[in-house]
N, C-alpha and C. Protein backbone atom coordinates (compact mmCIF):
# COMPACT_ATOMS: atom_id res chain seq x y z
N UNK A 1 60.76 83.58 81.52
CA UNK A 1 61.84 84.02 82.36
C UNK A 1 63.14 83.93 81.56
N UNK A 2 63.70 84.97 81.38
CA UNK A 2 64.89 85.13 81.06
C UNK A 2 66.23 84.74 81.41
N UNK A 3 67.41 84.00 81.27
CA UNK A 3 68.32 84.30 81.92
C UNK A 3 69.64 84.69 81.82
N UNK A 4 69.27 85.78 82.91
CA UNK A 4 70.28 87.40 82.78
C UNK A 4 72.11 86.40 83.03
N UNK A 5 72.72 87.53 82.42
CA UNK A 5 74.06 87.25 82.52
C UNK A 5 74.82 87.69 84.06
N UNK A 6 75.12 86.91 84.78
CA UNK A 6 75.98 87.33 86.06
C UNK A 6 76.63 88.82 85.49
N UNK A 7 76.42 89.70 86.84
CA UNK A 7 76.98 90.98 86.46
C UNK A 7 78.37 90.80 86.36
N UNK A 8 79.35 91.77 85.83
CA UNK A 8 80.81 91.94 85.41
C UNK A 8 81.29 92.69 86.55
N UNK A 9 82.37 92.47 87.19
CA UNK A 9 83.17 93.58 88.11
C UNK A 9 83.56 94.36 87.35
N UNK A 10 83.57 95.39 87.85
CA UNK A 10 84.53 96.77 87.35
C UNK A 10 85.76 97.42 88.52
N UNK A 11 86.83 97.22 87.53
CA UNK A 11 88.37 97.35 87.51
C UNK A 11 87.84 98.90 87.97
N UNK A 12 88.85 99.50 89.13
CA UNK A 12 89.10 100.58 89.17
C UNK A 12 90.81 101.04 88.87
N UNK A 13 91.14 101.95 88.18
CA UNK A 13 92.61 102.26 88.58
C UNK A 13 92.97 103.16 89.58
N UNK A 14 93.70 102.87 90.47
CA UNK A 14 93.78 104.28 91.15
C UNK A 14 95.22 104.54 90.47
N UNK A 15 95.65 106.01 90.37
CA UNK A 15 96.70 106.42 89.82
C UNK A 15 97.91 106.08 90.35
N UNK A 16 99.16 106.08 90.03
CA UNK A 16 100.39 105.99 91.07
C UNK A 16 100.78 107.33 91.85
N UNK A 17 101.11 107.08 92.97
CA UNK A 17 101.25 108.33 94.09
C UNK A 17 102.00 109.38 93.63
N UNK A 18 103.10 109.29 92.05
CA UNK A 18 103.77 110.06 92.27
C UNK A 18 103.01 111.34 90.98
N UNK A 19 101.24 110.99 90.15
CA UNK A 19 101.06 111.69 89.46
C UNK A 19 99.58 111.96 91.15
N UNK A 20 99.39 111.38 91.58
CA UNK A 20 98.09 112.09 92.83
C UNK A 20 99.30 113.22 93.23
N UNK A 21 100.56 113.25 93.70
CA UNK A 21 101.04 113.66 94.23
C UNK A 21 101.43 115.52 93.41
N UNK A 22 101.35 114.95 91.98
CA UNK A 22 102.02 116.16 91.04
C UNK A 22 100.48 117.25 90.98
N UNK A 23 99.28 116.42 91.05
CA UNK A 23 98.11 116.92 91.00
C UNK A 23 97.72 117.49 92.39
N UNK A 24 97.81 117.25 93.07
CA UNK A 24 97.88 117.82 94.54
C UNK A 24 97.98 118.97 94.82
N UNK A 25 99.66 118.92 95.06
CA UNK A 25 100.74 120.29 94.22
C UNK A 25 100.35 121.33 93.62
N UNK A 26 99.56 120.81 92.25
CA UNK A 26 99.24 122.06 91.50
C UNK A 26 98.16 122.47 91.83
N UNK A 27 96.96 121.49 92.94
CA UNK A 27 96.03 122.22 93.13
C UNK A 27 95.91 123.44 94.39
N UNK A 28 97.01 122.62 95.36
CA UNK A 28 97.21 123.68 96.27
C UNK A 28 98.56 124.65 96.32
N UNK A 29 98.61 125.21 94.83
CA UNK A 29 99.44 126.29 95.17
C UNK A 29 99.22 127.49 95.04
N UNK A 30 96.95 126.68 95.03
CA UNK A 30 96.18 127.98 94.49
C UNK A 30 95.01 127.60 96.30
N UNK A 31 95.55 128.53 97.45
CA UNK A 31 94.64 128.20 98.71
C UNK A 31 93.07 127.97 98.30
N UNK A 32 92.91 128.47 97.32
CA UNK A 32 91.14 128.44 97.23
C UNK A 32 91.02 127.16 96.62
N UNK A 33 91.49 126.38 96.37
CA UNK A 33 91.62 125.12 96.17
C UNK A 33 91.24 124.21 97.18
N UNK A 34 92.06 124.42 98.43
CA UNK A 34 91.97 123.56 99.53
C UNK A 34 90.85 124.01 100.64
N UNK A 35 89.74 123.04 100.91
CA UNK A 35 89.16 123.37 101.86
C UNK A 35 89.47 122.38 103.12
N UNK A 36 89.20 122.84 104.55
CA UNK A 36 89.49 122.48 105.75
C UNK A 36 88.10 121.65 106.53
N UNK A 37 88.46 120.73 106.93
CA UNK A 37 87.36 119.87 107.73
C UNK A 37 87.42 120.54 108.91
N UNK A 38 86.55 120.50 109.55
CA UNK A 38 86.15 121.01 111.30
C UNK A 38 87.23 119.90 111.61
N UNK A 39 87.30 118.64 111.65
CA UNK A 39 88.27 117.83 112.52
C UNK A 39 89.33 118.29 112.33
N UNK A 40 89.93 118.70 110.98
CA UNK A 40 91.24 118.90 110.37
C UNK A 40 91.44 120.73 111.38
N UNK A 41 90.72 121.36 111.42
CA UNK A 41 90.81 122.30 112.12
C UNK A 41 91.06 122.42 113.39
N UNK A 42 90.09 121.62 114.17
CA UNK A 42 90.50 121.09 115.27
C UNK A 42 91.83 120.70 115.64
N UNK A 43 92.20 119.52 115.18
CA UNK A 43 93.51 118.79 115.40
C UNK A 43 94.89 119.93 115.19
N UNK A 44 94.67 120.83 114.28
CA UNK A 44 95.53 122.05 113.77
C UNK A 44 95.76 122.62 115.32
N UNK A 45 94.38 122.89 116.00
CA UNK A 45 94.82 124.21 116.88
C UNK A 45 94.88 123.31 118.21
N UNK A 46 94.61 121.92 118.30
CA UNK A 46 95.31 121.30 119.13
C UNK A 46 96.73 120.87 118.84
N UNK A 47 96.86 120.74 118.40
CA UNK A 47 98.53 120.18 117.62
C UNK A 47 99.47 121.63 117.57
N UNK A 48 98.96 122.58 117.66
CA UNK A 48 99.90 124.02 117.24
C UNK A 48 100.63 123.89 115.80
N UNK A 49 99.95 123.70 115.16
CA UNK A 49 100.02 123.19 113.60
C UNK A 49 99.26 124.13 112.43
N UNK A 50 99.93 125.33 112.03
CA UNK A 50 99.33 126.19 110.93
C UNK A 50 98.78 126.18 110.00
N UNK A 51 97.90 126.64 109.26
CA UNK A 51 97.91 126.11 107.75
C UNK A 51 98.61 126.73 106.77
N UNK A 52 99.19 127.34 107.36
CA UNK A 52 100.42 127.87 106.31
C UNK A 52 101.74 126.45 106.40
N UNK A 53 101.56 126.03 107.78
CA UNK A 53 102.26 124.64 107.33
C UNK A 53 102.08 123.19 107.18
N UNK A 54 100.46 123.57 106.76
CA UNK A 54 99.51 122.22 106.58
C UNK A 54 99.74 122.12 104.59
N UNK A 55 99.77 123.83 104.24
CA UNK A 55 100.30 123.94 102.75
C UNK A 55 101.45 123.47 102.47
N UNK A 56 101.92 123.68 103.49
CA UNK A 56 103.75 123.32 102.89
C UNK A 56 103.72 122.35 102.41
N UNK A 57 102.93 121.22 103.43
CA UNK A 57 103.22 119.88 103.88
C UNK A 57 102.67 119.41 102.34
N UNK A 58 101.49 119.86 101.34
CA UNK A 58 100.63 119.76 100.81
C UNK A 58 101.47 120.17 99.09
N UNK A 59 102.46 121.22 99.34
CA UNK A 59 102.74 122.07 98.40
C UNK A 59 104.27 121.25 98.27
N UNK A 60 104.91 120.66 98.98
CA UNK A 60 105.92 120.64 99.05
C UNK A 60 106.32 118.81 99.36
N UNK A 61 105.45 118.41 100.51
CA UNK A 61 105.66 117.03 100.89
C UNK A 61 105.16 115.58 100.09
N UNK A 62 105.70 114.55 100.64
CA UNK A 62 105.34 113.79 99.89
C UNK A 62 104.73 112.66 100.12
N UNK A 63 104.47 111.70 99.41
CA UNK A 63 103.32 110.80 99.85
C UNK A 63 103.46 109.68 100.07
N UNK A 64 103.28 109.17 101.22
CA UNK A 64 103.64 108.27 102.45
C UNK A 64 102.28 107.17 101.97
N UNK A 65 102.52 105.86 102.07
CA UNK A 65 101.05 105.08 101.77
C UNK A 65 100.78 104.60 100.68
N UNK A 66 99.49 104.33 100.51
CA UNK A 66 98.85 103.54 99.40
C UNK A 66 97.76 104.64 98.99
N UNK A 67 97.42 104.93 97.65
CA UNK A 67 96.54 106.01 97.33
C UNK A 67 95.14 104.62 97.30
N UNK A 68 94.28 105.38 98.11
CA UNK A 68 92.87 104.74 98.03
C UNK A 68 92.02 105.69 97.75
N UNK A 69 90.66 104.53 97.43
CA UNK A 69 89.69 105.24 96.80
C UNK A 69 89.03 106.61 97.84
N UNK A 70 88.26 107.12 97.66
CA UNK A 70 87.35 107.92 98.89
C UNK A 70 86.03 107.21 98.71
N UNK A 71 85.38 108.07 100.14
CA UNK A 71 84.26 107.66 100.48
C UNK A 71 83.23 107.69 98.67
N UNK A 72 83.01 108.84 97.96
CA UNK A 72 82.14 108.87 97.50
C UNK A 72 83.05 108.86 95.85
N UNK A 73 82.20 108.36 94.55
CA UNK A 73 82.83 108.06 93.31
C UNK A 73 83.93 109.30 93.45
N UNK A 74 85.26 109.00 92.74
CA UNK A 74 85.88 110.11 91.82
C UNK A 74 86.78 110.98 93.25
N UNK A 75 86.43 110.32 94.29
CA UNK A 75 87.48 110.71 95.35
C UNK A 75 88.80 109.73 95.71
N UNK A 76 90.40 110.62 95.99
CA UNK A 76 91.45 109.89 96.38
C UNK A 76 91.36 109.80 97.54
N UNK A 77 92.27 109.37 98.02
CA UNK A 77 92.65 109.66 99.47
C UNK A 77 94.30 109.25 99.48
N UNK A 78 95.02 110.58 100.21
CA UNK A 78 96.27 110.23 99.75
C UNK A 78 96.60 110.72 101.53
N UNK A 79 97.78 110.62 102.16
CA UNK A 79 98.69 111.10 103.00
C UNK A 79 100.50 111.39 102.71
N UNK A 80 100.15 113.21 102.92
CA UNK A 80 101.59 113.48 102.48
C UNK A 80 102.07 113.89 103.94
N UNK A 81 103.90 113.73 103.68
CA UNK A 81 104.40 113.90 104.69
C UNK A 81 105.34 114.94 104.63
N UNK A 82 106.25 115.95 105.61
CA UNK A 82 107.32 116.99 105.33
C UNK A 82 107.38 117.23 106.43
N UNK A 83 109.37 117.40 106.42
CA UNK A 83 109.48 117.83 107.99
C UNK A 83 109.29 119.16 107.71
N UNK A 84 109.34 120.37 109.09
CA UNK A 84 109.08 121.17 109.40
C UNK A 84 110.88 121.97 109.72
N UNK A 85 111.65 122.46 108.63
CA UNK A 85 112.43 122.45 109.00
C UNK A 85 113.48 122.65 110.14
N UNK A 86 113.72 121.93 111.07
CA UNK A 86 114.98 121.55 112.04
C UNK A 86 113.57 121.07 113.11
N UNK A 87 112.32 120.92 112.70
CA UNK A 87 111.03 120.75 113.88
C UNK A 87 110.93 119.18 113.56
N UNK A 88 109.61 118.87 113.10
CA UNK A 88 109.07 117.82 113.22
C UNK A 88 108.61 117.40 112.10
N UNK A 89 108.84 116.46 111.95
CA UNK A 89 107.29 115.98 110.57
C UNK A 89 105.71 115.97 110.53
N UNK A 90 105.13 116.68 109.82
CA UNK A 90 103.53 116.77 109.82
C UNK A 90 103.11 115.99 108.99
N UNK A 91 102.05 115.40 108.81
CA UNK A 91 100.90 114.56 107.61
C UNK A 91 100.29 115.25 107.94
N UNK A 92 99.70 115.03 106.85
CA UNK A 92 98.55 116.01 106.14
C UNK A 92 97.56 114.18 105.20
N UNK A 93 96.49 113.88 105.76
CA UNK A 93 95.65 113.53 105.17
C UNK A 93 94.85 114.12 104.17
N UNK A 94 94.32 114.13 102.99
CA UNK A 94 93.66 114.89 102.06
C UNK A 94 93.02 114.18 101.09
N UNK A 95 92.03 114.53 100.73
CA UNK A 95 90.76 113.98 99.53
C UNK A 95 90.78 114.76 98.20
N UNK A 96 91.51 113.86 97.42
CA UNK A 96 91.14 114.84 96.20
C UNK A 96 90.16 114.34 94.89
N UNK A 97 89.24 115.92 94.89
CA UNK A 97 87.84 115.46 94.37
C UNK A 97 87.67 115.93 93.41
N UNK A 98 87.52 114.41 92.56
CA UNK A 98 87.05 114.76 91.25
C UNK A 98 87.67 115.45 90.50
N UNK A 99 89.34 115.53 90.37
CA UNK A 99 90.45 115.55 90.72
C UNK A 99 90.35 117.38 90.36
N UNK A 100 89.68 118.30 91.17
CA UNK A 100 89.51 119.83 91.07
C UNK A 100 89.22 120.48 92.09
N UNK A 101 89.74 119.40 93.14
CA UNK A 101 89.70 120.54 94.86
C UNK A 101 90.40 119.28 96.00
N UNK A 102 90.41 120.17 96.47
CA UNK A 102 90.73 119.06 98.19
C UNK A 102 90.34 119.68 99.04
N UNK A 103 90.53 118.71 99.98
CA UNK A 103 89.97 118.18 101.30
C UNK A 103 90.27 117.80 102.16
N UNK A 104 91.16 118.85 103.26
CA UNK A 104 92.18 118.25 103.85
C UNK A 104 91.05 117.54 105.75
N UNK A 105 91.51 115.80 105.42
CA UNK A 105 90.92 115.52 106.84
C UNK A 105 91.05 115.74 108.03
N UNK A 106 92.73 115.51 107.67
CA UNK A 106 93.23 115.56 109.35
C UNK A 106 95.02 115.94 109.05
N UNK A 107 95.59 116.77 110.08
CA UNK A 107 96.59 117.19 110.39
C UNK A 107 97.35 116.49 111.93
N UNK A 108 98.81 116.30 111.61
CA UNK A 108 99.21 115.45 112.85
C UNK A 108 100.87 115.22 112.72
N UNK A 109 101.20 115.63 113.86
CA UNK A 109 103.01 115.22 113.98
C UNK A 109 103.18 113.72 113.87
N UNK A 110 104.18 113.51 113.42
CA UNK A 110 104.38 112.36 112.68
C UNK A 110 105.08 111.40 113.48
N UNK A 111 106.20 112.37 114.42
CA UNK A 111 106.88 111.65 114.96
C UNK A 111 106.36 111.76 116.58
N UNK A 112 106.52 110.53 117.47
CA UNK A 112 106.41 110.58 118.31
C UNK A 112 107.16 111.61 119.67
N UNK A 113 106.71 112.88 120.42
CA UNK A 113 107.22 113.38 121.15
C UNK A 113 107.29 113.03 122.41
């Protein structure tokens, strides 16, 4: 019988919000980039919330939070925020995978009405 060495943890880095944020950006200023969850769809056409201003929010807003890992290896999870000008503020939850697409979860006014 051998005896094995206690396994080693492994360090993850997650990036700082403001390069998830620059990568984001450049991925959605191409729509075929971003794909839509059924929930994230949902919540859109309950909320009266476009995706022309789920992009904005995406293309333009910024990131509110702590960048965490995702569910599966090589996924972020970030939440950006942008008002809607003279309207409201939207988040935009989003997964970015494997850092060459997203995944937007969920859409939602920010501020309480």
């Amino acid at each position: 019988m051998t005896d094995d060495p206690p396994p080693q943890r492994v360090s993850v880095c997650v990036p700082k919000p403001h390069v998830v944020a620059q990568r984001v950006r450049q991925l959605a200023a191409n729509s075929e980039n971003v794909r839509w969850s059924q929930h994230a769809l949902d919540r859109m056409a309950e909320r009266d919330i476009t995706i022309r201003q789920a992009l904005y929010v995406l293309r333009e807003g910024d990131v509110v939070g702590p960048i965490e890992l995702g569910k599966y290896p090589g996924e972020l999870k970030a939440k950006f925020i942008r008002n809607m000008r003279g309207r409201r503020d939207v988040g935009v939850v989003v997964l970015l995978v494997k850092n060459g697409r997203l995944n937007v979860k969920t859409v939602e006014w920010e501020d309480i009405r």
